[in-house]
N, C-alpha and C. Protein backbone atom coordinates (compact mmCIF):
# COMPACT_ATOMS: atom_id res chain seq x y z
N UNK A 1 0.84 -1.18 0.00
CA UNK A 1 0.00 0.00 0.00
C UNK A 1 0.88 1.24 0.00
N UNK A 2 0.47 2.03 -0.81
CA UNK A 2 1.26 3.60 -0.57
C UNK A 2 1.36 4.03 0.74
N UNK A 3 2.39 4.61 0.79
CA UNK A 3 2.53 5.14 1.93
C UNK A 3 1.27 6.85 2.73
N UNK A 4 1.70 7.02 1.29
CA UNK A 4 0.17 8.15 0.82
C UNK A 4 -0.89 7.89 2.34
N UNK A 5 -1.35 6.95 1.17
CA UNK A 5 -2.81 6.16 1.50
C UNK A 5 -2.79 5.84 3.31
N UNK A 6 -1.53 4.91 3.62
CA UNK A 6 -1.62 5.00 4.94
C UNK A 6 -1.89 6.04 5.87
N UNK A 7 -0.85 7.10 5.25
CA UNK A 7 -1.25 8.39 6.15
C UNK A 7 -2.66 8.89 6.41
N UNK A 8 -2.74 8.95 5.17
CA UNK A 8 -4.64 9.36 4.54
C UNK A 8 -5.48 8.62 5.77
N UNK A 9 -5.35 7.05 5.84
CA UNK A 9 -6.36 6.37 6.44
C UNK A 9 -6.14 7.23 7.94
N UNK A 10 -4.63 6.74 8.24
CA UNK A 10 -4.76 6.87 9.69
C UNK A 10 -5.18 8.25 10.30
N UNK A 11 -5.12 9.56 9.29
CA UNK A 11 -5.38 10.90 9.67
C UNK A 11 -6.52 10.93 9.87
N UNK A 12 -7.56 9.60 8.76
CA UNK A 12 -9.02 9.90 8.98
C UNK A 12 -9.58 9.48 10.08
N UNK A 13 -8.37 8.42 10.73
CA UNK A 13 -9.02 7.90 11.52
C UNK A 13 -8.87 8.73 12.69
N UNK A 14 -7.94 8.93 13.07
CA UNK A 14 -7.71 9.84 14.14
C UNK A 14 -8.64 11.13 14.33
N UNK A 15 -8.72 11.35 13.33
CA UNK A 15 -10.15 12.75 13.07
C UNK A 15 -11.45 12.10 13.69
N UNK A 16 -11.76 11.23 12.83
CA UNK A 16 -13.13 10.61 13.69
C UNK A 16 -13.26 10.05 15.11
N UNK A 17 -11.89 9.62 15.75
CA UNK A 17 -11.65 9.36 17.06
C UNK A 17 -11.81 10.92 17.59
N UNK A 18 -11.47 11.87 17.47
CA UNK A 18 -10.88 13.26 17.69
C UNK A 18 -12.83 13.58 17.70
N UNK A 19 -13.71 13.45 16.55
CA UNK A 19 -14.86 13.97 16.82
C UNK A 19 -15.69 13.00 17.53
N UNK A 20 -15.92 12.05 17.79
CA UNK A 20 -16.69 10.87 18.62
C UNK A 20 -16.10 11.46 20.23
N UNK A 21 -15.10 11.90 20.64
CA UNK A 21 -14.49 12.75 21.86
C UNK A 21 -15.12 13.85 22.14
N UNK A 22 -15.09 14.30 21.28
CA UNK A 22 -15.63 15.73 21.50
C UNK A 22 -17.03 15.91 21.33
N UNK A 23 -18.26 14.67 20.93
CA UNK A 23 -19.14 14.76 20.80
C UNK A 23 -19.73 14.16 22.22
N UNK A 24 -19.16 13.01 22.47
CA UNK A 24 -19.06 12.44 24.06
C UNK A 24 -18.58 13.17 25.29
N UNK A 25 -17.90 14.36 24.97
CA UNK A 25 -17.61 15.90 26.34
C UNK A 25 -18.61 16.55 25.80
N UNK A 26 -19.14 16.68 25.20
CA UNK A 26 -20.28 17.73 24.88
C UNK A 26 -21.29 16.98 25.58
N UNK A 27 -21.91 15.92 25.40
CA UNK A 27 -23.23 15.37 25.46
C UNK A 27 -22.77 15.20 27.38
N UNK A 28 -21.74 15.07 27.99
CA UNK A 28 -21.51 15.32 29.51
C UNK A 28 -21.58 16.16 29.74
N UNK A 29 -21.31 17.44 29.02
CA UNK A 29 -21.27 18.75 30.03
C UNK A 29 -22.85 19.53 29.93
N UNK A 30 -23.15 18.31 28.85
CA UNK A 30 -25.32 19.16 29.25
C UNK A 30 -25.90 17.99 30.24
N UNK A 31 -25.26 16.99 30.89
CA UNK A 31 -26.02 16.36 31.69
C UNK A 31 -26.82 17.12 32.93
N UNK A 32 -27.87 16.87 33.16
CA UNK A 32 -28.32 17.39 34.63
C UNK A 32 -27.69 17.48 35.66
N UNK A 33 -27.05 16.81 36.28
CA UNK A 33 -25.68 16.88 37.45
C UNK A 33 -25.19 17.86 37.29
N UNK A 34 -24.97 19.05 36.28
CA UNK A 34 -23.62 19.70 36.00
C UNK A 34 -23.95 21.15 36.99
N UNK A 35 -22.81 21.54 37.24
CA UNK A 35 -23.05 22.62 38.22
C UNK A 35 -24.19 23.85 37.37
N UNK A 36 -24.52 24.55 38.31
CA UNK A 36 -25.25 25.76 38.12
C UNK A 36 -24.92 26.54 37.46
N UNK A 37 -23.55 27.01 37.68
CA UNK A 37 -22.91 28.08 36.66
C UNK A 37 -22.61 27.67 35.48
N UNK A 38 -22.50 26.21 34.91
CA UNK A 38 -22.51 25.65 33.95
C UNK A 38 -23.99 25.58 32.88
N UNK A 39 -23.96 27.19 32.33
CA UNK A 39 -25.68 27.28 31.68
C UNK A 39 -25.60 26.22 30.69
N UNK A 40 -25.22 26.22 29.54
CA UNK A 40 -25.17 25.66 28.43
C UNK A 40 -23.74 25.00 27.69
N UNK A 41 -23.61 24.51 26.51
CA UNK A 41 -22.44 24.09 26.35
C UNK A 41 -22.83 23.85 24.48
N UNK A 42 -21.83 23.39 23.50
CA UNK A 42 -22.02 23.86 22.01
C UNK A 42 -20.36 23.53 22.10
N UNK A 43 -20.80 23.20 20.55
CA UNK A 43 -19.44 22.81 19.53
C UNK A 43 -18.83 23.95 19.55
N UNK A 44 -18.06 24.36 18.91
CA UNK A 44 -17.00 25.47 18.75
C UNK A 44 -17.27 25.75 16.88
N UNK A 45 -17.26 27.20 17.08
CA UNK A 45 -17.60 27.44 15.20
C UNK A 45 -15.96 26.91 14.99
N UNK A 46 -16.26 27.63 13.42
CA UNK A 46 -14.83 27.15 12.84
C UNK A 46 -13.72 28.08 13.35
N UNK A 47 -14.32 29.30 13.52
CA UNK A 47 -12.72 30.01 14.17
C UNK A 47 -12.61 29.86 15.21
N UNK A 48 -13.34 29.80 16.37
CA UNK A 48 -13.30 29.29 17.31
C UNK A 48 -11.90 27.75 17.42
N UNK A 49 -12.41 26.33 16.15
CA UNK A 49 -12.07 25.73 16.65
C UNK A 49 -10.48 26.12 15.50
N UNK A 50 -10.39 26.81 14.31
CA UNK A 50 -9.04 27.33 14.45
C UNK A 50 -8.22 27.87 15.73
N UNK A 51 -8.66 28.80 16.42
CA UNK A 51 -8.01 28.74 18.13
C UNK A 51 -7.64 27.83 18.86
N UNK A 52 -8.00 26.93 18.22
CA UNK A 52 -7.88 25.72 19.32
C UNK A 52 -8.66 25.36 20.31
N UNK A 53 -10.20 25.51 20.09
CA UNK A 53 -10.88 25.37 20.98
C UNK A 53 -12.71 24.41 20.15
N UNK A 54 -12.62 23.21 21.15
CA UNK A 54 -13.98 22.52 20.64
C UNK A 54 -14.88 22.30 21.07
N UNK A 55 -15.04 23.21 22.45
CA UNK A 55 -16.12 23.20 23.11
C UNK A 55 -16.62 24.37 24.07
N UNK A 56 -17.65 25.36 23.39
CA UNK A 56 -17.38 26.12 24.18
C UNK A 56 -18.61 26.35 25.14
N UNK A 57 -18.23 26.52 26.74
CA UNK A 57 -19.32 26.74 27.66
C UNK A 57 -19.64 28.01 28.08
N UNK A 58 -21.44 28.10 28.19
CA UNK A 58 -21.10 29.22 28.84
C UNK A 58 -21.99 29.48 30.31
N UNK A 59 -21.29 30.47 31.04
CA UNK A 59 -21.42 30.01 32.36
C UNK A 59 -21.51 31.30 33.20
N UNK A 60 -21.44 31.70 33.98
CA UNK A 60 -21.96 32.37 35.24
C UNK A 60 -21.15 33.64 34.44
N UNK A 61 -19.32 33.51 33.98
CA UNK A 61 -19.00 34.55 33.67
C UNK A 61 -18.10 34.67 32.49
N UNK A 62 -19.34 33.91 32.01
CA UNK A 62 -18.90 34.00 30.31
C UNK A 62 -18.49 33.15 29.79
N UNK A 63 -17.96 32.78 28.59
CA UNK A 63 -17.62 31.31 27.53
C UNK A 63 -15.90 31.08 28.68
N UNK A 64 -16.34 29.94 28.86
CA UNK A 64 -15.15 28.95 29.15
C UNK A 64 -14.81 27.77 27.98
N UNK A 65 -14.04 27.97 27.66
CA UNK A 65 -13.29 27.08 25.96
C UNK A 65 -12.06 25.67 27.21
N UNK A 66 -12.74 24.88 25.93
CA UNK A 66 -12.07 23.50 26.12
C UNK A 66 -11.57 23.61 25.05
N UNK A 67 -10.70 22.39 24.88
CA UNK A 67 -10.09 21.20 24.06
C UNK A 67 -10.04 20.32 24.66
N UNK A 68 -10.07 19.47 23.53
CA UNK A 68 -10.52 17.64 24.04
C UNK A 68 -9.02 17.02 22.93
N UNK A 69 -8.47 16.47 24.11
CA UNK A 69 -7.26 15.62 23.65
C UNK A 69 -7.33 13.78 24.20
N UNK A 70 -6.62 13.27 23.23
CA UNK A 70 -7.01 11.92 23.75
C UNK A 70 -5.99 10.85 24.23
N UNK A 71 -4.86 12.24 24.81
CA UNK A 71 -3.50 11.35 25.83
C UNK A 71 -2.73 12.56 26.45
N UNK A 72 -2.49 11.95 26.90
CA UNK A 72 -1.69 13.10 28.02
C UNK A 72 -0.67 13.82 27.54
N UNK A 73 0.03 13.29 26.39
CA UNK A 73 1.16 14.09 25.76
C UNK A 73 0.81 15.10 24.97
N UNK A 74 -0.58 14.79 24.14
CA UNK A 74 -1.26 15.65 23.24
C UNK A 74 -1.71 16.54 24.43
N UNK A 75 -1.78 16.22 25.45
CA UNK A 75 -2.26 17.85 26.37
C UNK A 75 -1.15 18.52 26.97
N UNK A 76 -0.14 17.99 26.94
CA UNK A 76 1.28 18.57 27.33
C UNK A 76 1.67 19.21 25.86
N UNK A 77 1.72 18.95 24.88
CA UNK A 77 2.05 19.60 23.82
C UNK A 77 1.05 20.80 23.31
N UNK A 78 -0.03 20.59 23.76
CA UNK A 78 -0.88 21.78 23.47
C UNK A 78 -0.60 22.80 24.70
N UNK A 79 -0.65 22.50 25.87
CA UNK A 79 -0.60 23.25 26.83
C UNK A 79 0.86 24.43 26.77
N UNK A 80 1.77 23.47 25.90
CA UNK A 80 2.99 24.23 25.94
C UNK A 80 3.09 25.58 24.82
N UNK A 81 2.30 25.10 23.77
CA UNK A 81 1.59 26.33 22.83
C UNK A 81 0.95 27.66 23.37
N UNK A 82 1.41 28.80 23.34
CA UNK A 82 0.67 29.65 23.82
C UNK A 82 0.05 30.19 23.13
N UNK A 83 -1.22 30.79 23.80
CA UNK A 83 -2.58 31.14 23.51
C UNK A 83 -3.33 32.31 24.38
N UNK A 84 -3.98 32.69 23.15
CA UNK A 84 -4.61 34.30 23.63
C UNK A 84 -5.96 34.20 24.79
N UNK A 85 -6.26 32.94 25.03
CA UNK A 85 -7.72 32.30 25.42
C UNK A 85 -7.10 31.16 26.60
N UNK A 86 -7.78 31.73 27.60
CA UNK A 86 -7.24 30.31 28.70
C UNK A 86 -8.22 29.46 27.84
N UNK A 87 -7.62 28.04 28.01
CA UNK A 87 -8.45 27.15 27.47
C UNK A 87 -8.16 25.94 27.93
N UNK A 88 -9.35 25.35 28.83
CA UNK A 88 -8.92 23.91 29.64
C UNK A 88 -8.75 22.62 28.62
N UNK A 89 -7.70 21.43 29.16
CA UNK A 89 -7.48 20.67 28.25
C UNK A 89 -8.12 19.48 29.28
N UNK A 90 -9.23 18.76 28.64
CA UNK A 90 -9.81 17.53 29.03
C UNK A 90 -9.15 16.15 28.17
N UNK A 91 -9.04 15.47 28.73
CA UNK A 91 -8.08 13.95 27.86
C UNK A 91 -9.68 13.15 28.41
N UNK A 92 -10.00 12.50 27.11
CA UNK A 92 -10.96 11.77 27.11
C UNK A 92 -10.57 10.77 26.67
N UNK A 93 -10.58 9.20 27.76
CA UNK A 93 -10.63 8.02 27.46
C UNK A 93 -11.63 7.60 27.00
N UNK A 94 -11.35 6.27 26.08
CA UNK A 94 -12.17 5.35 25.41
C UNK A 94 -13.15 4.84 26.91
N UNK A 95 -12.72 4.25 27.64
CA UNK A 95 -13.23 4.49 28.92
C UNK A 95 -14.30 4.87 29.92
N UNK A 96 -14.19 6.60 29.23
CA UNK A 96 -14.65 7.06 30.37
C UNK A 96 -16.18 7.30 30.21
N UNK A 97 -17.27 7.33 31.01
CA UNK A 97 -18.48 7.13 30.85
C UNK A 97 -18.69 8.61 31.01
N UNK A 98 -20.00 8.85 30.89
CA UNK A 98 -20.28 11.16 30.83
C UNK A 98 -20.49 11.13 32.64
N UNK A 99 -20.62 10.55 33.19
CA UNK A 99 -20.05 11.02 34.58
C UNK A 99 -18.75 11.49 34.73
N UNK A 100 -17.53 10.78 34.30
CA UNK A 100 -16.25 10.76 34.71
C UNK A 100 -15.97 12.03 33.68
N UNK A 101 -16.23 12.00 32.49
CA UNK A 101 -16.33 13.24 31.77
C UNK A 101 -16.67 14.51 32.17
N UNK A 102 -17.50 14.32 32.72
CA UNK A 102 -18.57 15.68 33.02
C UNK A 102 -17.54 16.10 34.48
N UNK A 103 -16.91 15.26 35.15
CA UNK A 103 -16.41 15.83 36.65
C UNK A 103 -14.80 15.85 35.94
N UNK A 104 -14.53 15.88 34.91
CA UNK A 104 -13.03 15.78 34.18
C UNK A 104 -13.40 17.63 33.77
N UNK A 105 -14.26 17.75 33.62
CA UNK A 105 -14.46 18.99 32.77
C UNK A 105 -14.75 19.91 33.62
N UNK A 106 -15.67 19.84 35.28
CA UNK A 106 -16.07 20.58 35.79
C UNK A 106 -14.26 21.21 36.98
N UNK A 107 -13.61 19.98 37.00
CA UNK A 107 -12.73 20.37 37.49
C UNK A 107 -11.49 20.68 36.77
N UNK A 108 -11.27 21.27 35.58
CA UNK A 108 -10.38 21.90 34.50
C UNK A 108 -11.59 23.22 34.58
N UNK A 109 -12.52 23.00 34.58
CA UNK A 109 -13.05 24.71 34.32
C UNK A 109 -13.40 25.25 35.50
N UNK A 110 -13.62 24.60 37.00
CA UNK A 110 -13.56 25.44 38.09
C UNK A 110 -12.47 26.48 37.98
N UNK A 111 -11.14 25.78 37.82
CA UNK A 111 -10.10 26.47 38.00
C UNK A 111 -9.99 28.07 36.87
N UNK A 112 -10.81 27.71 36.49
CA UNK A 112 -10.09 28.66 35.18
C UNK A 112 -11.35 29.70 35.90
N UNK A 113 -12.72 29.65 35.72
CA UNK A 113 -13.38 30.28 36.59
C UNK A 113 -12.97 30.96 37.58
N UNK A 114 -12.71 30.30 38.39
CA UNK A 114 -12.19 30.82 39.50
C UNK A 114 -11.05 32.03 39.33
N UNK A 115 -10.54 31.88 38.58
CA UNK A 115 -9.47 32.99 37.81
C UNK A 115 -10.13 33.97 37.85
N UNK A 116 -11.25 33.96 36.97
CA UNK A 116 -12.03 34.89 36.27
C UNK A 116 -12.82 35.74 37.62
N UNK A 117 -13.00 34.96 38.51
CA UNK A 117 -13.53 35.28 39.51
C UNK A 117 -13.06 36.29 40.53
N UNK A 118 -11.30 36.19 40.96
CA UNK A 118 -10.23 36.56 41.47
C UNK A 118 -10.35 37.98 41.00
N UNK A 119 -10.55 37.91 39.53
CA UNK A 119 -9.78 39.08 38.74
C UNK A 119 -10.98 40.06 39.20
N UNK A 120 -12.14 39.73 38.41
CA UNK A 120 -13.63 40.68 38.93
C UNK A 120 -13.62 41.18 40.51
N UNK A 121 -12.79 40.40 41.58
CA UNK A 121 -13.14 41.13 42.70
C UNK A 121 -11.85 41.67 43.22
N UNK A 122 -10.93 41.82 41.83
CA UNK A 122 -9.74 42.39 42.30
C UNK A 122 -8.34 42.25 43.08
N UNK A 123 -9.14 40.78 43.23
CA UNK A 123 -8.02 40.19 44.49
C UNK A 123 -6.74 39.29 43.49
């Protein structure tokens, strides 16, 4: 087989692993359990997800942006990229059920919140 072709497959595949992730953190972060300040949640448009961002929430004080990576190195290599947008990195296992998701996500975006929170009261 071409070498081409291999690449081709495996890029497609990885893409469709990459959106079945990000469709499975989405469908957790609208579960009922999810905190209060957590209003709503939505795909990321296209510039959005040019930024680097595929999920965006919005919440008590405003859009909190994810990315959904699917190993720990891919979130160490993104994390090391800098960016104009805090943006939490969730690693979604094959694994993980929308509970473990949904508390993967609520505790990457407390923190960043909480930022946001700091700053508004000045402290």
């Amino acid at each position: 087989m071409d070498p081409r072709n291999v690449s081709r497959i495996l890029g497609k595949l990885a893409s469709e692993r990459g959106r079945s992730s990000e469709k499975r953190l989405l469908t957790a972060c609208l579960l009922p359990g999810r905190p209060e300040w957590m209003r709503a949640a939505r795909r990321a448009t296209k510039q959005e997800d040019h930024d680097g961002i595929d999920v965006v929430v919005e919440s008590d004080v405003g859009k909190l942006f994810i990315q959904v990576k699917s190993s720990r190195r891919g979130k160490v290599a993104f994390e090391q990229r800098a960016r104009r947008a805090r943006i939490a990195v969730v690693v979604v296992s094959r694994d993980d059920g929308p509970e473990k998701l949904l508390r993967k996500v609520v505790g990457q975006l407390a923190a960043i919140r909480a930022e946001y929170l700091r700053e508004r009261s000045g402290r």
